[in-house]
N, C-alpha and C. Protein backbone atom coordinates (compact mmCIF):
# COMPACT_ATOMS: atom_id res chain seq x y z
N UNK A 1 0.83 -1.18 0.00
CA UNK A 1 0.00 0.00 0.00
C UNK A 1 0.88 1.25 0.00
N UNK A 2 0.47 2.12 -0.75
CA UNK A 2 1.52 3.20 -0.60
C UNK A 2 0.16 4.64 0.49
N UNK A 3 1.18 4.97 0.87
CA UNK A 3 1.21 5.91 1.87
C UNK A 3 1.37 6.91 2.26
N UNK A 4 1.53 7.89 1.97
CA UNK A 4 2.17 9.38 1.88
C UNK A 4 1.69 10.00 3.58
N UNK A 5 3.15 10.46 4.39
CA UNK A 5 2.84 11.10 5.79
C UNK A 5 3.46 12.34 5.37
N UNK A 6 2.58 13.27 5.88
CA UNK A 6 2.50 14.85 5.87
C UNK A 6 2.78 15.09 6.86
N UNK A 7 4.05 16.08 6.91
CA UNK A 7 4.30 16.26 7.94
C UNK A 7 4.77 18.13 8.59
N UNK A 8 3.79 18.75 9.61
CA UNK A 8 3.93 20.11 9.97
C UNK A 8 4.94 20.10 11.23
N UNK A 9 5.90 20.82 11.23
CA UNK A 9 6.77 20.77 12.15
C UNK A 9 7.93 21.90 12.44
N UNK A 10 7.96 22.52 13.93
CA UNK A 10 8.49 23.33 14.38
C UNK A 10 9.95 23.37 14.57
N UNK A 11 10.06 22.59 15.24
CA UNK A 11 11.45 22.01 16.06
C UNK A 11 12.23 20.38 15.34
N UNK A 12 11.40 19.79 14.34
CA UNK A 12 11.68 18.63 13.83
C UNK A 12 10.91 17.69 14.31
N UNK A 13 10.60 17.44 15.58
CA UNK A 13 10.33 16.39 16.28
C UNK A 13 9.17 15.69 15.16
N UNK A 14 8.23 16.65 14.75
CA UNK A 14 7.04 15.49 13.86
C UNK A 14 8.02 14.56 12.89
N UNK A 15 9.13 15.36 12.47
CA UNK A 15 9.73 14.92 11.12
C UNK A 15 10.61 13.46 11.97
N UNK A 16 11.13 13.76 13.21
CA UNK A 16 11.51 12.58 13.52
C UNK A 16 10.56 11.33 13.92
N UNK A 17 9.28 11.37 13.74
CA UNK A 17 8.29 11.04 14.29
C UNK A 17 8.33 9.66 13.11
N UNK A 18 7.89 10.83 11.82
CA UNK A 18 7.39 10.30 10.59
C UNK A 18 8.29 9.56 9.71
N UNK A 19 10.06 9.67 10.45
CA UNK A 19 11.16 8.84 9.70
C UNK A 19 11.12 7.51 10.35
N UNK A 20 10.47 7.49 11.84
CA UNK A 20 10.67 6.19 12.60
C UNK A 20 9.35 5.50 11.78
N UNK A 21 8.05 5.71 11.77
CA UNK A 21 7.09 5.54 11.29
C UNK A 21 7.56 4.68 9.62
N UNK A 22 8.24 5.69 8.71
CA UNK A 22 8.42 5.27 7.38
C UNK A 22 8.70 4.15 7.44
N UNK A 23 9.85 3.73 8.20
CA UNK A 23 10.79 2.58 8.65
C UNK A 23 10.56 1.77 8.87
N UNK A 24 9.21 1.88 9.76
CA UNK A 24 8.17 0.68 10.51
C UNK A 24 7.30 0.19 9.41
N UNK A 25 6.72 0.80 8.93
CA UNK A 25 5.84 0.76 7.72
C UNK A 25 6.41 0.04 6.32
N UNK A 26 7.74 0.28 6.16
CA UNK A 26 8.37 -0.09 4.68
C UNK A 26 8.55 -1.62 5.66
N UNK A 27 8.92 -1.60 6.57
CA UNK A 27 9.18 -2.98 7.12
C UNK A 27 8.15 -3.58 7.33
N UNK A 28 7.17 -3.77 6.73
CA UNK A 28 6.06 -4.25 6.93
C UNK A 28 5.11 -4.33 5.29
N UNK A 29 6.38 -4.16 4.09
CA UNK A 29 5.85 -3.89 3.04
C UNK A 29 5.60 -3.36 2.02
N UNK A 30 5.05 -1.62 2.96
CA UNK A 30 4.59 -0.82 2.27
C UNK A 30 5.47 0.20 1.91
N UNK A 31 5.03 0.90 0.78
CA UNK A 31 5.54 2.11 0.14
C UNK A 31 5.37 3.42 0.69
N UNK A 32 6.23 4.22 1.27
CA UNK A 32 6.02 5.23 2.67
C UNK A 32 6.73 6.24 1.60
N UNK A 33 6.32 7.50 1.67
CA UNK A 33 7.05 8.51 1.39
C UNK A 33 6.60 9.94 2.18
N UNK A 34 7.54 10.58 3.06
CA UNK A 34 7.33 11.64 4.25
C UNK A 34 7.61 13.25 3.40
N UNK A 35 6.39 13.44 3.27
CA UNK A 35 6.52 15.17 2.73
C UNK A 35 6.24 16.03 3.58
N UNK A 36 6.97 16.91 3.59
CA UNK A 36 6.91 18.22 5.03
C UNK A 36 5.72 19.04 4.17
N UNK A 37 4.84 19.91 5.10
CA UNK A 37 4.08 21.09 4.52
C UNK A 37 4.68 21.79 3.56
N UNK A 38 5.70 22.06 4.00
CA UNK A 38 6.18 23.46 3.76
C UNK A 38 5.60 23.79 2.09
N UNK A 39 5.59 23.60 1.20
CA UNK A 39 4.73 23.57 -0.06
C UNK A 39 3.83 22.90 -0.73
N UNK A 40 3.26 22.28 0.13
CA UNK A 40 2.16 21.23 -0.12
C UNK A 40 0.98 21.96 -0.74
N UNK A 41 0.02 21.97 -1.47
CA UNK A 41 -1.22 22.40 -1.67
C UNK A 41 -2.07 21.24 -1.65
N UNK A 42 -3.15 21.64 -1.25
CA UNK A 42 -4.44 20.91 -1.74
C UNK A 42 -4.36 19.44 -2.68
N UNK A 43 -3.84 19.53 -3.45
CA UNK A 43 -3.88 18.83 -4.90
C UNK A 43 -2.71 17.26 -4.25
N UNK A 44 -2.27 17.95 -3.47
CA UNK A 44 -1.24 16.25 -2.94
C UNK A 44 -2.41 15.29 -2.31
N UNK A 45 -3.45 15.87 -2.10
CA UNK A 45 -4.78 14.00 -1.96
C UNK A 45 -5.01 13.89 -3.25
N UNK A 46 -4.56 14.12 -4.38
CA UNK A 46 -4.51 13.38 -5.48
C UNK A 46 -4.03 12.18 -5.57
N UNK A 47 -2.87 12.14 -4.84
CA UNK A 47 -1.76 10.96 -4.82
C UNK A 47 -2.72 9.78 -4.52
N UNK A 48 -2.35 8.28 -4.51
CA UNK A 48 -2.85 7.33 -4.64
C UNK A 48 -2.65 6.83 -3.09
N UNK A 49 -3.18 5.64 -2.18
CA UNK A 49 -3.10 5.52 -1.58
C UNK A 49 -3.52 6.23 0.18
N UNK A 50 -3.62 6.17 1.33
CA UNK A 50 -3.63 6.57 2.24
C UNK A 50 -2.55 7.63 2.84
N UNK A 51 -2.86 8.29 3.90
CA UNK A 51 -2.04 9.43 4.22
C UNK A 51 -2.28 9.53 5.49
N UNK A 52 -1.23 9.95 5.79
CA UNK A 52 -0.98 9.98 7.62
C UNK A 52 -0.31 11.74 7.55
N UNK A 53 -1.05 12.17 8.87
CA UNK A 53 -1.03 13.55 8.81
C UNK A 53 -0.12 13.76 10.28
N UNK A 54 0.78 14.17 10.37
CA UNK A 54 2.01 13.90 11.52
C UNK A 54 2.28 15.23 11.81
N UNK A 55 1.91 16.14 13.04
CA UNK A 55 2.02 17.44 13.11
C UNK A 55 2.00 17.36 14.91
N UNK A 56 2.68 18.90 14.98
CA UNK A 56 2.85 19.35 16.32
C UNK A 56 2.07 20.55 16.32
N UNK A 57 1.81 21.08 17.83
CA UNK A 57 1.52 22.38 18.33
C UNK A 57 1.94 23.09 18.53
N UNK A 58 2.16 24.41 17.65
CA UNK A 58 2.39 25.85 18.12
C UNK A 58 2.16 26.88 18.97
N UNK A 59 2.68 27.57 19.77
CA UNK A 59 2.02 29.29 20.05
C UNK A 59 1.10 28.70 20.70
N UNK A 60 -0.24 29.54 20.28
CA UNK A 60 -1.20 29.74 20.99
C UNK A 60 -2.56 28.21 20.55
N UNK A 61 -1.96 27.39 20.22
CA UNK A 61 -2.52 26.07 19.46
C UNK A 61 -2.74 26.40 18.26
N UNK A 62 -1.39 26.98 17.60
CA UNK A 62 -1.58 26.72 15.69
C UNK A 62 -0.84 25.35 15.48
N UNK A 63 -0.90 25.72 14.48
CA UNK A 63 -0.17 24.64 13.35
C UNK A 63 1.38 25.03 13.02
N UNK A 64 1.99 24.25 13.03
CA UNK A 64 3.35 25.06 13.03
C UNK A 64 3.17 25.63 11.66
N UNK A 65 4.42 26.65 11.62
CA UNK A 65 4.38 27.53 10.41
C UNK A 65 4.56 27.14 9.63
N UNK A 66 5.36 25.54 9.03
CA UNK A 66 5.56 25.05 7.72
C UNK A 66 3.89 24.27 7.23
N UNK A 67 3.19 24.33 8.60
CA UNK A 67 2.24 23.59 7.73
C UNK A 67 0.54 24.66 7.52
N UNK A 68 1.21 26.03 7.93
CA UNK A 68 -0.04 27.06 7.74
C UNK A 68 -0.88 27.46 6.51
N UNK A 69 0.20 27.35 5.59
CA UNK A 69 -0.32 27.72 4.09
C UNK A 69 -1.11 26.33 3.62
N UNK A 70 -0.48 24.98 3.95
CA UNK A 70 -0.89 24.01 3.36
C UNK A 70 -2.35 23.78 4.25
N UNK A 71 -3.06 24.23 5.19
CA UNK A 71 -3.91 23.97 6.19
C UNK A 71 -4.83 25.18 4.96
N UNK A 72 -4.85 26.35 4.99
CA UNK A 72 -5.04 27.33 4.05
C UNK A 72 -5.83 27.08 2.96
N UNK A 73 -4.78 26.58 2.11
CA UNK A 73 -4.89 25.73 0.84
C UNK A 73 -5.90 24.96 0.98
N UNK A 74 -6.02 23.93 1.87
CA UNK A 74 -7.27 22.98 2.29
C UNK A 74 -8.67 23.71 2.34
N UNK A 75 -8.50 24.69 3.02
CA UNK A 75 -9.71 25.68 3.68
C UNK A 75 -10.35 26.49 2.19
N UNK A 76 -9.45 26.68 1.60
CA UNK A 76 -9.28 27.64 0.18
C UNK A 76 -10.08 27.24 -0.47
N UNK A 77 -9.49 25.96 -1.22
CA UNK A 77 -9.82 24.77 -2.42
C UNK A 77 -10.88 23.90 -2.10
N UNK A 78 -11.45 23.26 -0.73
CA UNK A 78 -11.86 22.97 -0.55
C UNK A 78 -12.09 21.30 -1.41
N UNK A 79 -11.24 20.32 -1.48
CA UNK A 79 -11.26 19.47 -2.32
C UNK A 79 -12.04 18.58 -1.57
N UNK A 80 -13.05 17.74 -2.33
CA UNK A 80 -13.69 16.76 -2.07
C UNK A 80 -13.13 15.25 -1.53
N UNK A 81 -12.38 14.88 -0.70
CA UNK A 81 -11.92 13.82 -0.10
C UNK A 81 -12.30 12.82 0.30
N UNK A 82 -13.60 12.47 -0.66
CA UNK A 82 -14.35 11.96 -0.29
C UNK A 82 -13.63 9.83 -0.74
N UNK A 83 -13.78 9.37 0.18
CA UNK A 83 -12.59 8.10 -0.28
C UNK A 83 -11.51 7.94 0.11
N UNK A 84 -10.98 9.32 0.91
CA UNK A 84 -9.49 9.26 1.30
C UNK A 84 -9.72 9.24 2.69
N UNK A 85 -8.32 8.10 2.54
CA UNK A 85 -8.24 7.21 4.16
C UNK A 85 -7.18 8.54 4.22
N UNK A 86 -7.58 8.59 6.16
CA UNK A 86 -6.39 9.58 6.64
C UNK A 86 -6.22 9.10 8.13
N UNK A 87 -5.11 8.95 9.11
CA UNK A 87 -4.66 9.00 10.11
C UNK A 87 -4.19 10.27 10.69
N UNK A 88 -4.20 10.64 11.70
CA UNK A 88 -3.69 11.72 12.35
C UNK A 88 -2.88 11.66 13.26
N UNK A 89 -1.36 11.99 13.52
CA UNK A 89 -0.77 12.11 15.04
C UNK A 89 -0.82 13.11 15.01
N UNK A 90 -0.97 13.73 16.68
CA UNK A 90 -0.99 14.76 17.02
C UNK A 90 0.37 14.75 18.18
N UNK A 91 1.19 15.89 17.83
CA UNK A 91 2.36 15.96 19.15
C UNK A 91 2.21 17.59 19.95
N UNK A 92 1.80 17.26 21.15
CA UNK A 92 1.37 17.93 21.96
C UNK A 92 2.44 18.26 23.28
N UNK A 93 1.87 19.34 23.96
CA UNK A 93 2.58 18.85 26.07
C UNK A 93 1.22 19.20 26.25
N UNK A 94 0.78 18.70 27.45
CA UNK A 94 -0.31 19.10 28.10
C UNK A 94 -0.27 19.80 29.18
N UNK A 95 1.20 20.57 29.33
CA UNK A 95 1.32 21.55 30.44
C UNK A 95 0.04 22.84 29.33
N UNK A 96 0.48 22.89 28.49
CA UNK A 96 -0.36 24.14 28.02
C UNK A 96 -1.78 23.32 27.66
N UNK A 97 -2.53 23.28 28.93
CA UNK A 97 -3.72 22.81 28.79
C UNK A 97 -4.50 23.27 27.75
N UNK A 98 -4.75 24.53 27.82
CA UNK A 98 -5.90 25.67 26.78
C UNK A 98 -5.81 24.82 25.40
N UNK A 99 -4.65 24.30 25.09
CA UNK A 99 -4.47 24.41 23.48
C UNK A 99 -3.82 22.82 23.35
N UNK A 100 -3.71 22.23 24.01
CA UNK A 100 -3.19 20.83 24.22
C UNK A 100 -3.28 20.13 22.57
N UNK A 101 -2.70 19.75 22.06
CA UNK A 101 -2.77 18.86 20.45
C UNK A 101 -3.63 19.29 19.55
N UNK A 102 -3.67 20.85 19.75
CA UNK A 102 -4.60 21.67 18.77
C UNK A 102 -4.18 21.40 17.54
N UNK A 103 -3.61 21.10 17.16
CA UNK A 103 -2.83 21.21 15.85
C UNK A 103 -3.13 19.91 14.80
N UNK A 104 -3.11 19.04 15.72
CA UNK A 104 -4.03 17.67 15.08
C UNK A 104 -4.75 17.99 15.03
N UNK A 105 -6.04 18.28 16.36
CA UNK A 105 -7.42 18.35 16.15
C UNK A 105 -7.87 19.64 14.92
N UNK A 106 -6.81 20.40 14.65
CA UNK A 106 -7.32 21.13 13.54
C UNK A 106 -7.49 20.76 12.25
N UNK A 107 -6.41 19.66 12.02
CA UNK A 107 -6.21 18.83 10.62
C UNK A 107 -7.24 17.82 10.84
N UNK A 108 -7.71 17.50 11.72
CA UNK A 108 -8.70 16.64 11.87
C UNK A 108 -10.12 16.86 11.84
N UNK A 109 -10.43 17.91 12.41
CA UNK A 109 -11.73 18.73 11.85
C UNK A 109 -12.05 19.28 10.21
N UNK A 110 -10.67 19.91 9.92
CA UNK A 110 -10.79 20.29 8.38
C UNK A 110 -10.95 19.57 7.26
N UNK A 111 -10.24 17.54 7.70
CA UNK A 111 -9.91 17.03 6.99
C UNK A 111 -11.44 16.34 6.91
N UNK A 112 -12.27 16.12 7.97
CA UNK A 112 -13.49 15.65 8.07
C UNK A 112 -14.72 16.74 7.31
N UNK A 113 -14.61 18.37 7.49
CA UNK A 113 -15.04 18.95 6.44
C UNK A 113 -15.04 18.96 4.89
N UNK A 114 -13.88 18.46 4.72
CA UNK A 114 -14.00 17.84 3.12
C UNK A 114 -14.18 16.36 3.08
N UNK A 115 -14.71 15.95 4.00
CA UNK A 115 -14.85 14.20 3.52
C UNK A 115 -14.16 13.47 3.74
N UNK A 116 -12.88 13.63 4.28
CA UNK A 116 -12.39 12.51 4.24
C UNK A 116 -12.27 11.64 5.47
N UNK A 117 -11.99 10.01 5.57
CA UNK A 117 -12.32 9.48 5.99
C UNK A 117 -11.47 9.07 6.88
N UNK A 118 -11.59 9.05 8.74
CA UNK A 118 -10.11 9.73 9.71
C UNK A 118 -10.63 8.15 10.17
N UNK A 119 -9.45 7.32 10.16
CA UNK A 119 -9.32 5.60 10.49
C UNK A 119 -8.70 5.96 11.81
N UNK A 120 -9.30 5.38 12.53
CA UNK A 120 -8.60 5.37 14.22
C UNK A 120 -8.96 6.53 14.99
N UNK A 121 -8.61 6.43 16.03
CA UNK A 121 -8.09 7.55 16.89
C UNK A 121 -7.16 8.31 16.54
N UNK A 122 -7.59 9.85 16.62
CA UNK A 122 -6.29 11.03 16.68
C UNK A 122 -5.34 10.66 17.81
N UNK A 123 -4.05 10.16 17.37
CA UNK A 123 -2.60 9.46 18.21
C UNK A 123 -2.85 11.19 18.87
N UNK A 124 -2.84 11.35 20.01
CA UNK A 124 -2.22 12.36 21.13
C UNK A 124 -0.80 12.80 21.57
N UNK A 125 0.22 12.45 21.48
CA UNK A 125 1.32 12.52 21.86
C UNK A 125 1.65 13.54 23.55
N UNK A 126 1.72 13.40 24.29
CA UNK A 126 2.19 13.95 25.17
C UNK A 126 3.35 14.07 25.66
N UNK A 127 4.19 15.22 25.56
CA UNK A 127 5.63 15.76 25.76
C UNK A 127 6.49 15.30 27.17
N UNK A 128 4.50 16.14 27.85
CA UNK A 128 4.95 15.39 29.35
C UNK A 128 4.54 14.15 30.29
N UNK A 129 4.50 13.09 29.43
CA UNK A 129 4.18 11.85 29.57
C UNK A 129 5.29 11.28 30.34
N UNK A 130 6.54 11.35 29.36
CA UNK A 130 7.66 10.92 29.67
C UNK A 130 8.08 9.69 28.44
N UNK A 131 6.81 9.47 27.50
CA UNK A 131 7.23 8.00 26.53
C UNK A 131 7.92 9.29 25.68
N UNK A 132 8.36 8.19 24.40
CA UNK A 132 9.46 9.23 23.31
C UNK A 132 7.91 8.80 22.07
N UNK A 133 7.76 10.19 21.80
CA UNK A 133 6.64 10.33 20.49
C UNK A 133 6.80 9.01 19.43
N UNK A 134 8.37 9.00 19.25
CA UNK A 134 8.96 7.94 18.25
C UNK A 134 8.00 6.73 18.29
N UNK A 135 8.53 6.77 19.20
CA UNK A 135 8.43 5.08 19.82
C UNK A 135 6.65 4.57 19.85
N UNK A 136 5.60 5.81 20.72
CA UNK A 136 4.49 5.86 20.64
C UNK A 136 3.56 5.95 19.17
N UNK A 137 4.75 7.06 17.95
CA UNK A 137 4.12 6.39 17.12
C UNK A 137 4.25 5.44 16.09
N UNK A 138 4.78 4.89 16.29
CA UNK A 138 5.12 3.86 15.26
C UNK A 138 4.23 2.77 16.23
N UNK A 139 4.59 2.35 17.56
CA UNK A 139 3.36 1.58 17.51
C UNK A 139 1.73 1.85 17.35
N UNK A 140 1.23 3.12 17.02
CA UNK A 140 -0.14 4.05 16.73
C UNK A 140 0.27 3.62 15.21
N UNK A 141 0.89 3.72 14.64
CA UNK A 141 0.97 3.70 13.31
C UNK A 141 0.92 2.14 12.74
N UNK A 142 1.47 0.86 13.17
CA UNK A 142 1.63 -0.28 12.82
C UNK A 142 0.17 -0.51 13.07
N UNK A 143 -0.77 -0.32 14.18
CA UNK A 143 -2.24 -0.28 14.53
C UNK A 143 -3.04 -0.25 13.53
N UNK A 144 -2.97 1.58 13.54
CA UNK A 144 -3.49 2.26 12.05
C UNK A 144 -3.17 1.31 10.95
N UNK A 145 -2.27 1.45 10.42
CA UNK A 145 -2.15 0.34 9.13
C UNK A 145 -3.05 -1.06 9.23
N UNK A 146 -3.16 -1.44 10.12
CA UNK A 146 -3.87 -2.78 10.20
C UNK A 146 -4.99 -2.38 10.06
N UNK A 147 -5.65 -1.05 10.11
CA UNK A 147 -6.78 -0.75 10.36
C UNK A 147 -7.33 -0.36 8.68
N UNK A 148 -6.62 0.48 8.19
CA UNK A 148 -6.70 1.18 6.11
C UNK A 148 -6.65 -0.14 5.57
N UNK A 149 -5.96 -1.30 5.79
CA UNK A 149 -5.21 -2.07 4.67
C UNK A 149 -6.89 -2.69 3.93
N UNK A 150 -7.89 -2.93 4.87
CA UNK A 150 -8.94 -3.61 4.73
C UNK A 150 -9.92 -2.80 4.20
N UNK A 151 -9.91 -1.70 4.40
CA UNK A 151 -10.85 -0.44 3.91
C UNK A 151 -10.39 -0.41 2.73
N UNK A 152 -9.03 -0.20 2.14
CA UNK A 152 -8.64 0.14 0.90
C UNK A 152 -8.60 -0.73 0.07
N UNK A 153 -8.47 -1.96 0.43
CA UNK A 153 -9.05 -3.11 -0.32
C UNK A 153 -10.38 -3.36 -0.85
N UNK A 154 -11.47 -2.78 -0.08
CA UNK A 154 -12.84 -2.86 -0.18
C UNK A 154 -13.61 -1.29 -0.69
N UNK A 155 -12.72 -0.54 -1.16
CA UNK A 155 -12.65 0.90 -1.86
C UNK A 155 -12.45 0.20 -3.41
């Protein structure tokens, strides 16, 4: 199954998130390829296959800045997603209660306004948990996959 993870990120950490993830995933098969926001538009749910949306929290609960325009773009274009499998991690701390994994739940609301279809639970990540995001998602992610492979077969 090929796969495409999107990934919004401040400090790196999503991007290290989504290289452990690729890794787990190709080892298991599939065709993984990790694109950062930073110039993404709308038009990348063209691509074939499922998509995993791998982002952290900003500021005041944005989206980090590489993935603002591409969130935008979504809101803009408004593409019909209707058919497209999507996963969400969200990397959060929950010291900043107010805004705790806003940043998923925003890609996750928007992505459900155009249709598309969110497999699993939004992964949470917590900073101040003490687990390593890595590690939490790749096992959220080996899950997830077990979860699309059967949907996309029956698509």
């Amino acid at each position: 199954m090929q796969i495409s993870i999107l990934v919004g990120t401040m400090t790196g950490t999503a991007e290290l998130v989504a290289g452990d993830i690729q890794k787990a995933l190709e080892g298991k098969g599939h065709a993984v390829e990790v694109l950062l926001m930073d110039n993404l538009k709308a038009d990348v749910f063209e691509r074939p296959g499922a998509f995993l949306i791998c982002t952290s929290t900003y500021g005041q609960g944005d989206v980090p800045d590489n993935a603002r325009d591409f969130l935008a773009d979504l809101e803009a274009v408004k593409p019909d997603l209707t058919g497209k499998l999507v996963g969400i991690i969200g990397l959060g701390d929950s010291t900043y209660q107010d805004t705790f994994n806003h940043g998923g739940e925003q890609f996750e609301k928007g992505l459900q306004a155009l249709n598309a279809t969110i497999v699993g639970d939004r992964m949470q990540h917590n900073a101040s948990s003490g687990s390593l995001p890595e590690e939490d998602g790749v096992t959220w992610a080996l899950d997830w996959v077990e979860q699309v492979v059967p949907l996309a077969k029956a698509a």
